[in-house]
N, C-alpha and C. Protein backbone atom coordinates (compact mmCIF):
# COMPACT_ATOMS: atom_id res chain seq x y z
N UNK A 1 0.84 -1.19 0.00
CA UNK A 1 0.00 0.00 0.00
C UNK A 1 0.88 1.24 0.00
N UNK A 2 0.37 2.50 -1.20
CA UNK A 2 1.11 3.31 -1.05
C UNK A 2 0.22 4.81 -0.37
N UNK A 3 0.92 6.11 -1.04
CA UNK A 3 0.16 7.29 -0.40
C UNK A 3 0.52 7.86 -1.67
N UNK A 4 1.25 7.76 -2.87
CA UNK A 4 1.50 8.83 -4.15
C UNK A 4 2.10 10.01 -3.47
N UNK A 5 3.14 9.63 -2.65
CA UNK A 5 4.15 10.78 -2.16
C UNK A 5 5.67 10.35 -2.72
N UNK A 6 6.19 10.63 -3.65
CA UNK A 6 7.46 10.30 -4.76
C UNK A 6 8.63 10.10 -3.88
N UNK A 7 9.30 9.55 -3.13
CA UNK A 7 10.34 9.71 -2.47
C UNK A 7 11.83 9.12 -3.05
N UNK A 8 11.73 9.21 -4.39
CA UNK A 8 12.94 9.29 -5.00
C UNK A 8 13.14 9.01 -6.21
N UNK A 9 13.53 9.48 -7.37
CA UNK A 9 13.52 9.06 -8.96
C UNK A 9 15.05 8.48 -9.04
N UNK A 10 14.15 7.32 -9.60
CA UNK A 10 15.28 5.98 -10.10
C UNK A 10 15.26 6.00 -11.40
N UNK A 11 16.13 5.31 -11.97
CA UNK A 11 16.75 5.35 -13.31
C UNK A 11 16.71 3.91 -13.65
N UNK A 12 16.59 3.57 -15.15
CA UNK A 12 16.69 2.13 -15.39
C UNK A 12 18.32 2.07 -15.50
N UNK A 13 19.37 1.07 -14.75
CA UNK A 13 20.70 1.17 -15.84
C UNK A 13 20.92 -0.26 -16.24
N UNK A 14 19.80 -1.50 -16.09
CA UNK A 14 20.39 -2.57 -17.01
C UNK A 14 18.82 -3.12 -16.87
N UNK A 15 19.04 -3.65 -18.29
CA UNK A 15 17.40 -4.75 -18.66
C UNK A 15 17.97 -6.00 -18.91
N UNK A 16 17.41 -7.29 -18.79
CA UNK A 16 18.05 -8.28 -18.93
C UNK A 16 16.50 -9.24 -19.18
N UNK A 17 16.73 -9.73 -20.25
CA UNK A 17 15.67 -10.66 -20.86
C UNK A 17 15.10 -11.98 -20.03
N UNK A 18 14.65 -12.39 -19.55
CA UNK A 18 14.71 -14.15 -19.02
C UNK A 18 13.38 -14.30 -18.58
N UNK A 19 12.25 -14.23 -19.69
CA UNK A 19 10.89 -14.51 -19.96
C UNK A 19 10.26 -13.51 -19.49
N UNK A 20 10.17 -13.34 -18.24
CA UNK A 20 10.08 -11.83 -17.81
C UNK A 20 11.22 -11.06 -17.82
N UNK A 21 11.10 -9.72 -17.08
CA UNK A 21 12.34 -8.93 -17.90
C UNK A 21 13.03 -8.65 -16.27
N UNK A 22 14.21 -8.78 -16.18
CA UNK A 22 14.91 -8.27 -14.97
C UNK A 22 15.58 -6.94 -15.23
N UNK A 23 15.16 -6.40 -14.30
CA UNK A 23 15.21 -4.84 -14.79
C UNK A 23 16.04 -4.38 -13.12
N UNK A 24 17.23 -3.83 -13.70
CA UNK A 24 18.56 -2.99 -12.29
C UNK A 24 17.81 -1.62 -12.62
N UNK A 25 17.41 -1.12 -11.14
CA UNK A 25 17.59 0.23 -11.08
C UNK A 25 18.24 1.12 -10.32
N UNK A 26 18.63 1.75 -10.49
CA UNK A 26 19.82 2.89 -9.90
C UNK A 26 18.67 3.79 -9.39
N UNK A 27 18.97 4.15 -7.67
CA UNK A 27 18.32 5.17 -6.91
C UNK A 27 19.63 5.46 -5.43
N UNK A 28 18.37 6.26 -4.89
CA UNK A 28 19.20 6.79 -3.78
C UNK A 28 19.02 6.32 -2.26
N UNK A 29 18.14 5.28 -2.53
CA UNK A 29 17.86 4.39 -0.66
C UNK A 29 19.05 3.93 -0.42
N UNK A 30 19.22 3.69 1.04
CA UNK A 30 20.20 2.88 1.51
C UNK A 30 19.49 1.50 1.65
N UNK A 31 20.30 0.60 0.84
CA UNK A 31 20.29 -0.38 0.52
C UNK A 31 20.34 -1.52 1.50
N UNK A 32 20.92 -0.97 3.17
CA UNK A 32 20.75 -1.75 4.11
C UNK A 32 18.76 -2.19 4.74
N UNK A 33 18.46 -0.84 3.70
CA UNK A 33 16.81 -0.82 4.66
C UNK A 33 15.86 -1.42 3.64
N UNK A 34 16.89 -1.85 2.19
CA UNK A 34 15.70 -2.39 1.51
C UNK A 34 15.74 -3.80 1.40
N UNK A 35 14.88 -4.82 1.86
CA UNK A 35 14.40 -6.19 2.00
C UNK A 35 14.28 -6.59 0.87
N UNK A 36 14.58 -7.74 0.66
CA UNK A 36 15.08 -8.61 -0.63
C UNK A 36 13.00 -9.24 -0.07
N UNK A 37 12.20 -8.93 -1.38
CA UNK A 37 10.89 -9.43 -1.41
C UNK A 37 10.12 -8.71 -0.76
N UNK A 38 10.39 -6.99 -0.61
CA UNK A 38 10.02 -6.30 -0.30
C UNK A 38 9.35 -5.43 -1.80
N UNK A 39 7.88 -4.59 -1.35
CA UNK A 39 7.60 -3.89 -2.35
C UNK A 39 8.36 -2.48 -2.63
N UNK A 40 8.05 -2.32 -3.87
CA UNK A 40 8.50 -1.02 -4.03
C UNK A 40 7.95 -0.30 -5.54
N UNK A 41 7.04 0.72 -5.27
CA UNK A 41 6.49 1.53 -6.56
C UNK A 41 6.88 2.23 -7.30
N UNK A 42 7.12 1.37 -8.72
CA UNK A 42 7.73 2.36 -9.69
C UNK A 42 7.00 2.69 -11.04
N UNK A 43 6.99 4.13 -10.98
CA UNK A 43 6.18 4.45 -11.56
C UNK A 43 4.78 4.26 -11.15
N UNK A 44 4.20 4.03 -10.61
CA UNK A 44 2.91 3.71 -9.88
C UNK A 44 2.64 2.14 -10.28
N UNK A 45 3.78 1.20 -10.32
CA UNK A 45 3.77 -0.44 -10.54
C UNK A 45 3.93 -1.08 -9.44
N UNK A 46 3.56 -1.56 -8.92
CA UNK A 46 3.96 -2.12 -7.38
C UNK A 46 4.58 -3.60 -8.13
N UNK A 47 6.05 -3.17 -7.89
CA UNK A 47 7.00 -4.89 -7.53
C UNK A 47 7.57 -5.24 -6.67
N UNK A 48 8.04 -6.69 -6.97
CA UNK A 48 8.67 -6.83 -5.88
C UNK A 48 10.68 -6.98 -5.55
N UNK A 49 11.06 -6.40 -4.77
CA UNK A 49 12.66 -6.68 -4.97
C UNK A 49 12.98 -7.74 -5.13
N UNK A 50 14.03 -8.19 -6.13
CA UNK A 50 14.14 -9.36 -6.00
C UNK A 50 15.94 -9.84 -6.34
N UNK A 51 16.77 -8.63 -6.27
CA UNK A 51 18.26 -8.39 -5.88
C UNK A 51 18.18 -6.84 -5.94
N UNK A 52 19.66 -6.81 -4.70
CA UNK A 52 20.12 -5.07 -4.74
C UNK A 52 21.53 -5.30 -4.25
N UNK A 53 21.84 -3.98 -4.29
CA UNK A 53 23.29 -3.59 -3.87
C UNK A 53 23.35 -1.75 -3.12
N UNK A 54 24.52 -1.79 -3.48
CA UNK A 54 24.92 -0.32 -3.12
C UNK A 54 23.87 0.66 -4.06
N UNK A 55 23.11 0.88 -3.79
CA UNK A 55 22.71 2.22 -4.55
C UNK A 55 21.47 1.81 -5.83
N UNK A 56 20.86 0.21 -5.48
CA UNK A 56 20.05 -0.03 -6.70
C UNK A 56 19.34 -1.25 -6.39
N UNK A 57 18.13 -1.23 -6.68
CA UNK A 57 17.79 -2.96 -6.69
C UNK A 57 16.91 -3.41 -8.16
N UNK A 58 16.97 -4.18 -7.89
CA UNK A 58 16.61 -5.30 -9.16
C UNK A 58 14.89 -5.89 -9.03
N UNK A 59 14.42 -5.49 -9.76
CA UNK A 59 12.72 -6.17 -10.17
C UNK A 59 12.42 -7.18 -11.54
N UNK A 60 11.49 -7.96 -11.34
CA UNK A 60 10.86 -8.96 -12.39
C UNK A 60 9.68 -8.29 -13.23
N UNK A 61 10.13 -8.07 -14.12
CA UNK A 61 8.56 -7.66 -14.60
C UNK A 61 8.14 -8.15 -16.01
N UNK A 62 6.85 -9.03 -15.09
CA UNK A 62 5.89 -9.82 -16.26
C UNK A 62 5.72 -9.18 -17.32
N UNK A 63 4.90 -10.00 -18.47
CA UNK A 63 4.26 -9.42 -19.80
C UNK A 63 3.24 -9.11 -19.39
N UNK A 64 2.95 -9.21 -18.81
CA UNK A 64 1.43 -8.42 -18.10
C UNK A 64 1.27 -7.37 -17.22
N UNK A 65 2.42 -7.02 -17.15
CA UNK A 65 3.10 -5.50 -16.58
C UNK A 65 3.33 -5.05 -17.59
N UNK A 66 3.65 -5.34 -18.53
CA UNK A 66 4.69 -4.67 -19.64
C UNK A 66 3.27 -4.41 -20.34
N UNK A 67 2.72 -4.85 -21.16
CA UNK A 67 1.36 -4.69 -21.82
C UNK A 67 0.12 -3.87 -20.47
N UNK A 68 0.08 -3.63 -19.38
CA UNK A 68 -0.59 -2.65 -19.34
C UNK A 68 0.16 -1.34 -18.51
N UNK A 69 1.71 -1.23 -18.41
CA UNK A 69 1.79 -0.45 -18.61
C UNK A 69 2.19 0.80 -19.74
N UNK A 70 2.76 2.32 -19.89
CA UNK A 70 3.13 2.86 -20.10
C UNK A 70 4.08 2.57 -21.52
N UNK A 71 3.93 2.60 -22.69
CA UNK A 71 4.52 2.49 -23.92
C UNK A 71 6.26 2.91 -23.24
N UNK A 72 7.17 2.12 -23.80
CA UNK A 72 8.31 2.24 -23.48
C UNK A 72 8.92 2.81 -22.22
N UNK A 73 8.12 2.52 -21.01
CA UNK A 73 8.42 2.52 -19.50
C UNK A 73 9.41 2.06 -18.89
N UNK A 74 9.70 0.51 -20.11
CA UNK A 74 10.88 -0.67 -19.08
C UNK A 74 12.25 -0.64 -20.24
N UNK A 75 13.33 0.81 -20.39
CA UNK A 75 14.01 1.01 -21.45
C UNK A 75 14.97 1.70 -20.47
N UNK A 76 16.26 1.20 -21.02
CA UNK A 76 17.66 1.52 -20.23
C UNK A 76 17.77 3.14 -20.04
N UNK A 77 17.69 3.54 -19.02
CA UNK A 77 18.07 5.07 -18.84
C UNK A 77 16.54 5.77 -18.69
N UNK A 78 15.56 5.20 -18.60
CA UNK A 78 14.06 5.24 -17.91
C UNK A 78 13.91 6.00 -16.97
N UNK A 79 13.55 7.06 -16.39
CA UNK A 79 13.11 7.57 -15.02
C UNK A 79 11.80 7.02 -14.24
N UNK A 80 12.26 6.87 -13.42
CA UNK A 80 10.75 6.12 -11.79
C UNK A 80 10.44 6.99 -11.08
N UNK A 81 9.54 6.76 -11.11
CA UNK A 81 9.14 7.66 -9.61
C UNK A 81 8.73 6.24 -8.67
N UNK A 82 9.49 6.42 -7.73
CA UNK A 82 9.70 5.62 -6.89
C UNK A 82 9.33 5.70 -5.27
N UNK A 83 8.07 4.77 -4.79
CA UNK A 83 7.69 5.48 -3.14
C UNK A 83 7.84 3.80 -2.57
N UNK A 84 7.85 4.13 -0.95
CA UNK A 84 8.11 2.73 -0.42
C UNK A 84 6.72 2.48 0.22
N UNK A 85 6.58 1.37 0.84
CA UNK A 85 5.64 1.07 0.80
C UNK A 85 5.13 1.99 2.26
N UNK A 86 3.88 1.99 2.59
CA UNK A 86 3.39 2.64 3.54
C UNK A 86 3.70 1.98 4.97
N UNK A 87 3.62 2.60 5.76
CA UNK A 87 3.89 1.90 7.62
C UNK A 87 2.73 2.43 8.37
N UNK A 88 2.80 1.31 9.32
CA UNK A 88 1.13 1.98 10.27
C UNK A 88 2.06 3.18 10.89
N UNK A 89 1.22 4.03 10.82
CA UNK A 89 1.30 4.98 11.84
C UNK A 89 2.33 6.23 10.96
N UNK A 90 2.27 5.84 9.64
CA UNK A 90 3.20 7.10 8.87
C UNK A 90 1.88 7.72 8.54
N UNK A 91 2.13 9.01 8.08
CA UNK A 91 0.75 9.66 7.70
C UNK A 91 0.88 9.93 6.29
N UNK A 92 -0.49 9.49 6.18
CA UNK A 92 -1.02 9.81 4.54
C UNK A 92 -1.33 11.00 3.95
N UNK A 93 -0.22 11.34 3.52
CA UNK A 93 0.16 12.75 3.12
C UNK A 93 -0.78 12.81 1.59
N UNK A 94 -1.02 11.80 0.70
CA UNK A 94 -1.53 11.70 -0.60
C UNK A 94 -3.02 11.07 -0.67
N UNK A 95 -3.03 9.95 -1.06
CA UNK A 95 -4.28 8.71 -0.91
C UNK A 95 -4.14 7.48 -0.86
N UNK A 96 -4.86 6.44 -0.68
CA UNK A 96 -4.34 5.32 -0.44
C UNK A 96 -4.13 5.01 -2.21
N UNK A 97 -3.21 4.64 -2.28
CA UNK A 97 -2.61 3.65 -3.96
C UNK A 97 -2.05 2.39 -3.74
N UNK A 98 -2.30 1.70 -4.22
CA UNK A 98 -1.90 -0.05 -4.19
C UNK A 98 -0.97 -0.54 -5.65
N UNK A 99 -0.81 0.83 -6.21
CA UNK A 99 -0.08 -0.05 -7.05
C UNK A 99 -0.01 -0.42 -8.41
N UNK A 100 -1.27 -0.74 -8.78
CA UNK A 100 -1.98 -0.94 -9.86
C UNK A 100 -2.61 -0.46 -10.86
N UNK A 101 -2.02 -0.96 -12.40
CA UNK A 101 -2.89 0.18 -13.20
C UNK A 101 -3.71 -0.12 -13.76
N UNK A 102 -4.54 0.51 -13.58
CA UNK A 102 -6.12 0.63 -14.12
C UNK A 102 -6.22 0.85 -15.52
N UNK A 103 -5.24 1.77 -16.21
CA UNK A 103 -5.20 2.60 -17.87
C UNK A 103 -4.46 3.48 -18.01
N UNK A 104 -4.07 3.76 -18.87
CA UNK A 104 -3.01 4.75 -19.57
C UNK A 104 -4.09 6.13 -20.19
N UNK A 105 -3.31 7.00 -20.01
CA UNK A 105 -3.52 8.01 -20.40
C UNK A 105 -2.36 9.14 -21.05
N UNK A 106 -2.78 10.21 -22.17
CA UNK A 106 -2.30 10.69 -23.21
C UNK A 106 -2.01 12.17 -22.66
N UNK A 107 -0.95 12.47 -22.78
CA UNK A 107 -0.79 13.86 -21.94
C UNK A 107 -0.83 14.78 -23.75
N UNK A 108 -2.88 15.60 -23.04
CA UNK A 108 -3.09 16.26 -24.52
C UNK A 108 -2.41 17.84 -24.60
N UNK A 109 -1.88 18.26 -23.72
CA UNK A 109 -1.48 19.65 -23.72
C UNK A 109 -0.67 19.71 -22.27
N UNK A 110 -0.26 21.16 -21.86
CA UNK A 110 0.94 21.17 -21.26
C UNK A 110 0.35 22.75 -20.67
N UNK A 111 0.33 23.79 -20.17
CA UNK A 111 0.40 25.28 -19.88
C UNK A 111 0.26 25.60 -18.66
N UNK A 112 1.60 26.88 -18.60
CA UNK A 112 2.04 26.98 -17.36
C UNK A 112 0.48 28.48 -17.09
N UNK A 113 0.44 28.01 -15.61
CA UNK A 113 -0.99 28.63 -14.84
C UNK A 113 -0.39 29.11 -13.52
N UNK A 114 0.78 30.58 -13.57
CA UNK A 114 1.33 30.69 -12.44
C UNK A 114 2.43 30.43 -12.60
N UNK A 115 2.89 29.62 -11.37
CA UNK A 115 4.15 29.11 -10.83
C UNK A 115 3.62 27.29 -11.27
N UNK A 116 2.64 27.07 -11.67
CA UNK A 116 2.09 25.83 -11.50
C UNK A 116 2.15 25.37 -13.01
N UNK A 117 1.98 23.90 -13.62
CA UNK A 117 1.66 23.56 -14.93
C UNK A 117 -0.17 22.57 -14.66
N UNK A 118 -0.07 23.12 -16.05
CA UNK A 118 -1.89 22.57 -15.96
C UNK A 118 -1.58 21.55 -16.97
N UNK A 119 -2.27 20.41 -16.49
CA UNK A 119 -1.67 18.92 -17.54
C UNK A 119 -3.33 18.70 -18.11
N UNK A 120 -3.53 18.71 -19.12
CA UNK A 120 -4.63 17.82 -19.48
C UNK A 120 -4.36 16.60 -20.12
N UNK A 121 -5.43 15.80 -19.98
CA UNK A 121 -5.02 14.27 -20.24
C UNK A 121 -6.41 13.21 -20.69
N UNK A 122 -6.32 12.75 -21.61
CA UNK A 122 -7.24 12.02 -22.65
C UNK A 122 -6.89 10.52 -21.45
N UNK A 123 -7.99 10.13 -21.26
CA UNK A 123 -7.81 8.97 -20.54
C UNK A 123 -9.13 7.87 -21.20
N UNK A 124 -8.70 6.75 -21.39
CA UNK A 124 -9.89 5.76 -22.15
C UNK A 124 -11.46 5.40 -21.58
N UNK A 125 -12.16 4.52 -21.88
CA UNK A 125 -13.24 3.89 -21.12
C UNK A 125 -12.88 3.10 -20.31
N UNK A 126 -12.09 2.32 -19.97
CA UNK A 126 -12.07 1.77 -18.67
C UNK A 126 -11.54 2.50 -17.98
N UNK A 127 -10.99 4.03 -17.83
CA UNK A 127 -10.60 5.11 -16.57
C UNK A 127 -11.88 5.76 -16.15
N UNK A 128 -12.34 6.30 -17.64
CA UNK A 128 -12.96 7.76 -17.28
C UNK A 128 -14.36 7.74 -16.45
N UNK A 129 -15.19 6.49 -16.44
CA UNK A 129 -16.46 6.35 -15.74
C UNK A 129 -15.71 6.63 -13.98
N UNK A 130 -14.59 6.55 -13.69
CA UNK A 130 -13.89 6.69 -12.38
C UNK A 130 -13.54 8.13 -12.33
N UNK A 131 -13.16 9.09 -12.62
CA UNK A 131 -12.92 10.47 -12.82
C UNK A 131 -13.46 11.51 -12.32
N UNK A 132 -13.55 11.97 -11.61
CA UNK A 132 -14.53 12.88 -11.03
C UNK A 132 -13.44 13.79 -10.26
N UNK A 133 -14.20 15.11 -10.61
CA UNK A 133 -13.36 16.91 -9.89
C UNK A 133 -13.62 16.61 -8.83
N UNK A 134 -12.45 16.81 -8.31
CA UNK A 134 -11.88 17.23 -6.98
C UNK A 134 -11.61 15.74 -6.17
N UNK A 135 -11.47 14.65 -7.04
CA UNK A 135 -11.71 13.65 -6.66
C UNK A 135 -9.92 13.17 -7.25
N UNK A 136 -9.40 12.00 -6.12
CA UNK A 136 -8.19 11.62 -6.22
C UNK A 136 -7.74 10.64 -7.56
N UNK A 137 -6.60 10.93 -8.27
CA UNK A 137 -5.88 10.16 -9.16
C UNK A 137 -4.61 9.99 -8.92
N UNK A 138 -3.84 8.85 -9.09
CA UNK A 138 -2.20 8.49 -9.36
C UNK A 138 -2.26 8.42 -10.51
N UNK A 139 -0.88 9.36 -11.11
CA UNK A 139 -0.59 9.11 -12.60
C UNK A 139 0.67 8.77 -12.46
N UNK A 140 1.32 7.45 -12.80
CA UNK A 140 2.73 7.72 -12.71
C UNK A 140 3.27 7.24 -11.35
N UNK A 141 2.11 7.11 -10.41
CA UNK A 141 2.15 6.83 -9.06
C UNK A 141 2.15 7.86 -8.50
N UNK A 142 2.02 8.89 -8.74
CA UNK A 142 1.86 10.39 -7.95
C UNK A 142 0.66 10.95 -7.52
N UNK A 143 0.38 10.62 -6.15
CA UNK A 143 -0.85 11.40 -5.98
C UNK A 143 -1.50 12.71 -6.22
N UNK A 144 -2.58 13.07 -7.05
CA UNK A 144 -3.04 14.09 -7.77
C UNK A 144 -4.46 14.40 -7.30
N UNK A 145 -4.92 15.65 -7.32
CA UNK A 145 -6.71 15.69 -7.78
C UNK A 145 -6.94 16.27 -8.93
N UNK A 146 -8.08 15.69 -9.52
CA UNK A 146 -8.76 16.31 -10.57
C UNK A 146 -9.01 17.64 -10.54
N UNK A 147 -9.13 18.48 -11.49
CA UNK A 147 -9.50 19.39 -11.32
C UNK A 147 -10.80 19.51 -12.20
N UNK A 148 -10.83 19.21 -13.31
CA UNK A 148 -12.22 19.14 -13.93
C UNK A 148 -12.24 17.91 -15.10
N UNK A 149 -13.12 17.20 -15.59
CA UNK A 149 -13.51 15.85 -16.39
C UNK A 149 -14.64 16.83 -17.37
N UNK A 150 -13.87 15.79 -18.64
CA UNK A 150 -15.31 16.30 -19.95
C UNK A 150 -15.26 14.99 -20.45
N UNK A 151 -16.23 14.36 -20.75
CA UNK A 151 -17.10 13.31 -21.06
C UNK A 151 -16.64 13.17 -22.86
N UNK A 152 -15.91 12.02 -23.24
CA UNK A 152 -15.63 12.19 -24.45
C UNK A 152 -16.46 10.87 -25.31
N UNK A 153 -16.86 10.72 -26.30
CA UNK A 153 -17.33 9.70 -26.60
C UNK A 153 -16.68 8.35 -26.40
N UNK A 154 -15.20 8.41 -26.34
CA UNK A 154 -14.65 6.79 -25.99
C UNK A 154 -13.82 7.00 -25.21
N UNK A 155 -14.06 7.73 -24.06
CA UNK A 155 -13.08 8.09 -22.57
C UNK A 155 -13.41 9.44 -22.27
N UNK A 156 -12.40 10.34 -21.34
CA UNK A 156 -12.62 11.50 -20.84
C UNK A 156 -11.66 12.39 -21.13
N UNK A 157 -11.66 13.59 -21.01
CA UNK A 157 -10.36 14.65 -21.04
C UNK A 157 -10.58 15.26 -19.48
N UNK A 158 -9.66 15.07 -18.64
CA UNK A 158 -9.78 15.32 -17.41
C UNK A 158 -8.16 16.45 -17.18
N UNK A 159 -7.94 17.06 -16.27
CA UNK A 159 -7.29 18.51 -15.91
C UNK A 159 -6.14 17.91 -14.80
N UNK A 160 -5.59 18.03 -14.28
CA UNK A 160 -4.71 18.14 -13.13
C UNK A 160 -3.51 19.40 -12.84
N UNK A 161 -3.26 19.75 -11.73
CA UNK A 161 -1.89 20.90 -11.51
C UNK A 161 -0.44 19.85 -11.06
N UNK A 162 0.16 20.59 -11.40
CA UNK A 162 1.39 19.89 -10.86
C UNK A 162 1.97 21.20 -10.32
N UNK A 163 2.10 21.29 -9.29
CA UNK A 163 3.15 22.97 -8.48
C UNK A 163 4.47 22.38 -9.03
N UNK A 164 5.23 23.03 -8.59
CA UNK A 164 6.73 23.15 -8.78
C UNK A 164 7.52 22.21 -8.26
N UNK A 165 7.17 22.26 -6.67
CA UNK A 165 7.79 21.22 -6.08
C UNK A 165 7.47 19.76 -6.49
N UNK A 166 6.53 19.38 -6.92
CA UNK A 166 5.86 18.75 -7.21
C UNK A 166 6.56 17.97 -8.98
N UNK A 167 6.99 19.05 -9.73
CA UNK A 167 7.79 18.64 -11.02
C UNK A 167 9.15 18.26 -10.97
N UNK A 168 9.67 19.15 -9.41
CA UNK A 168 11.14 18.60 -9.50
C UNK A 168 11.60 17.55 -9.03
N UNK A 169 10.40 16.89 -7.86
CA UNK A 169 10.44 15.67 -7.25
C UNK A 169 10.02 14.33 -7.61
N UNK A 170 9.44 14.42 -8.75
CA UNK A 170 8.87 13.56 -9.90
C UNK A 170 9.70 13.40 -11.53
N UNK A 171 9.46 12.58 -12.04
CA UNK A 171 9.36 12.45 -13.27
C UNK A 171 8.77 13.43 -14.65
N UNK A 172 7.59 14.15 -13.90
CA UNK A 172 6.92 15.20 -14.27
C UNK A 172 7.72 16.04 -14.83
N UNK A 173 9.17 16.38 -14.27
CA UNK A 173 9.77 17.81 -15.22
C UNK A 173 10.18 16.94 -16.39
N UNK A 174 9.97 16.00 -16.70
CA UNK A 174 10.30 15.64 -18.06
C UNK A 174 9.72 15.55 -19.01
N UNK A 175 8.12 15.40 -18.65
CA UNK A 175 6.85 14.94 -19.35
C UNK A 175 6.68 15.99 -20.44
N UNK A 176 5.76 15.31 -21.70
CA UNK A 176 5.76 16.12 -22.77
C UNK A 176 4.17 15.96 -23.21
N UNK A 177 3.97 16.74 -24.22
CA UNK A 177 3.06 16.76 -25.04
C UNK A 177 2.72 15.14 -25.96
N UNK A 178 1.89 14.30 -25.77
CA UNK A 178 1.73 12.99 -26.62
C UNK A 178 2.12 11.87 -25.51
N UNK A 179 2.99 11.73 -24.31
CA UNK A 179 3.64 10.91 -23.50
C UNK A 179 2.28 10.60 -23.12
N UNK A 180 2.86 8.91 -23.10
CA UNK A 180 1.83 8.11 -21.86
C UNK A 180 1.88 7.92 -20.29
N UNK A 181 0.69 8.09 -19.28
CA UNK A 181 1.01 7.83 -18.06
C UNK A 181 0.34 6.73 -18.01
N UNK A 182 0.51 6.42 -16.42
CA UNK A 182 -0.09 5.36 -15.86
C UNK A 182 -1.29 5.79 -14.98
N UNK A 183 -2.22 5.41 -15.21
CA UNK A 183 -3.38 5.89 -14.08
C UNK A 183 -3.73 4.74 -13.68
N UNK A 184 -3.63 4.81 -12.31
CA UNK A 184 -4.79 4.33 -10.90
C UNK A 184 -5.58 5.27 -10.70
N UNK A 185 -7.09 4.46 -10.75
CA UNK A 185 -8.36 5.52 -9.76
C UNK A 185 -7.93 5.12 -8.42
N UNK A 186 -8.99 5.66 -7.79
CA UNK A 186 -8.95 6.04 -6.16
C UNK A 186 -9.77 4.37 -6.20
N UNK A 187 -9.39 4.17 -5.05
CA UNK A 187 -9.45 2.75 -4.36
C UNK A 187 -11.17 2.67 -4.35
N UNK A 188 -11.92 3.68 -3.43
CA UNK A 188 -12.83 3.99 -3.69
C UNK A 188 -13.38 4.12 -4.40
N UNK A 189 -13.55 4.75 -5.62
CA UNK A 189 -14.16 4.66 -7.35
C UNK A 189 -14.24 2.89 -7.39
N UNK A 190 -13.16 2.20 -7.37
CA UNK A 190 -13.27 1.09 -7.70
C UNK A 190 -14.07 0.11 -7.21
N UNK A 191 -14.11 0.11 -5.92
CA UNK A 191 -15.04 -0.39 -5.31
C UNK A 191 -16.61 0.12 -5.05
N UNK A 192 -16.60 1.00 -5.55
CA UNK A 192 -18.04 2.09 -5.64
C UNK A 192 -18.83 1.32 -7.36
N UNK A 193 -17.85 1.52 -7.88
CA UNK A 193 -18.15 0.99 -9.43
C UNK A 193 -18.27 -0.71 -9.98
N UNK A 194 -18.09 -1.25 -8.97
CA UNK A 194 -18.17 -2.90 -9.03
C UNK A 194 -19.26 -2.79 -8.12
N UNK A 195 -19.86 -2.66 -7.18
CA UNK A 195 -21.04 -2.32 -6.38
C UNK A 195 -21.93 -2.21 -7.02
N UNK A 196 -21.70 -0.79 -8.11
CA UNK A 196 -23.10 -0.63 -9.06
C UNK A 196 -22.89 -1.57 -10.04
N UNK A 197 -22.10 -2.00 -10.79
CA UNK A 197 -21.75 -2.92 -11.69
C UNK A 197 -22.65 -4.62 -11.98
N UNK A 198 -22.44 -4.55 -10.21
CA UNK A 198 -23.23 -6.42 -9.48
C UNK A 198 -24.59 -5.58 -9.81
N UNK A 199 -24.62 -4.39 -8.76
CA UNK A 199 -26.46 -4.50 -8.85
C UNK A 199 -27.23 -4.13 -9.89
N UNK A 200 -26.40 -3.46 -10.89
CA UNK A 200 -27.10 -3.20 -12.35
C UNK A 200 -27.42 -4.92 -12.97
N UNK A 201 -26.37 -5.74 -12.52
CA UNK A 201 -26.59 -7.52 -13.24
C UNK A 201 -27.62 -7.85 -12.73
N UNK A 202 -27.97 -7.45 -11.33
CA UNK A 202 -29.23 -8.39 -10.41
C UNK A 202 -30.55 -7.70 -10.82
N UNK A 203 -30.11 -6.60 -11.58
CA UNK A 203 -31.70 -6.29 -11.84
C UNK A 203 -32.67 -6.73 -12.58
């Protein structure tokens, strides 16, 4: 379980083929505190460690990671946004995130609003029935709110801010015009929307 609070951008520096893909990443934890089969979110992917060293650890990642995430996500020299997993009694500075992606979304424009950037973003039919202003999203694994949703015939165009601090501590100062993210809805949407889902079947 996470909170979409970024606590460090990792780098891909080796991919290695062997059915799934073993993927070294280079970051800045001390390596004494990270547990071999311990989670860790990258990019808003929850894996699991599965070797490290001085300054990096090593993940497995299925074809079924690879196909729903992010178009060229798992490529040598890659940036993560990278959070550890949550502890009782740390405070939830973001929302609850687990990890998981729900759908990709199309970053349709870019403009700075202030000191702040305003992201809009084309997100498909299996996101956008989840979407709602003022209501929580991870893109990327970064906890966000909506700011406003428009109803598109085969998904949504929905708004978000990113402040400053917020671009330099993320992946975000890199993001462009056309790039894919990763979206998780709010834990809630999901379970709100399988609720109505059953009782629309029983009717």
């Amino acid at each position: 379980m996470f909170t979409g609070i970024i606590t460090d951008i990792g780098r891909i520096e080796a991919i290695e083929e062997r059915g799934d893909l073993r993927v070294r990443i280079g970051c800045g934890y001390d390596h004494s505190t990270v547990g071999l089969g311990a989670s860790i979110a990258c990019s808003g992917v929850c894996l699991t460690v599965v070797d490290k060293g001085e300054q990096w650890f090593a993940v497995d990642v299925s074809a079924e990671t690879r196909n729903r995430t992010a178009p060229g996500m798992w490529k040598e020299g890659r940036l993560l946004n990278l959070e550890r997993p949550l502890k009782v009694g740390d405070e939830l500075g973001g929302h609850i995130v687990t990890g998981h992606v729900d759908g990709l979304g199309q970053v349709e424009a870019m403009l700075a609003v202030g000191g702040s950037t305003r992201l809009t973003l084309i997100a498909g039919d299996a996101v956008a029935p989840y979407l709602a202003a003022k209501g929580s999203v991870a893109l990327d694994g970064v906890s966000l709110t909506v700011n406003d949703v428009e109803n598109l015939s085969d998904g949504a165009r929905f708004t978000v801010n990113i402040i400053p601090h917020t671009a330099e501590a993320t992946t975000f100062k890199t993001l462009g015009a056309g790039d894919s993210v990763n979206i998780e809805i709010d834990i809630l949407a999901r379970y709100l929307g399988r609720m109505m889902e059953l009782r629309a079947s029983r009717v």
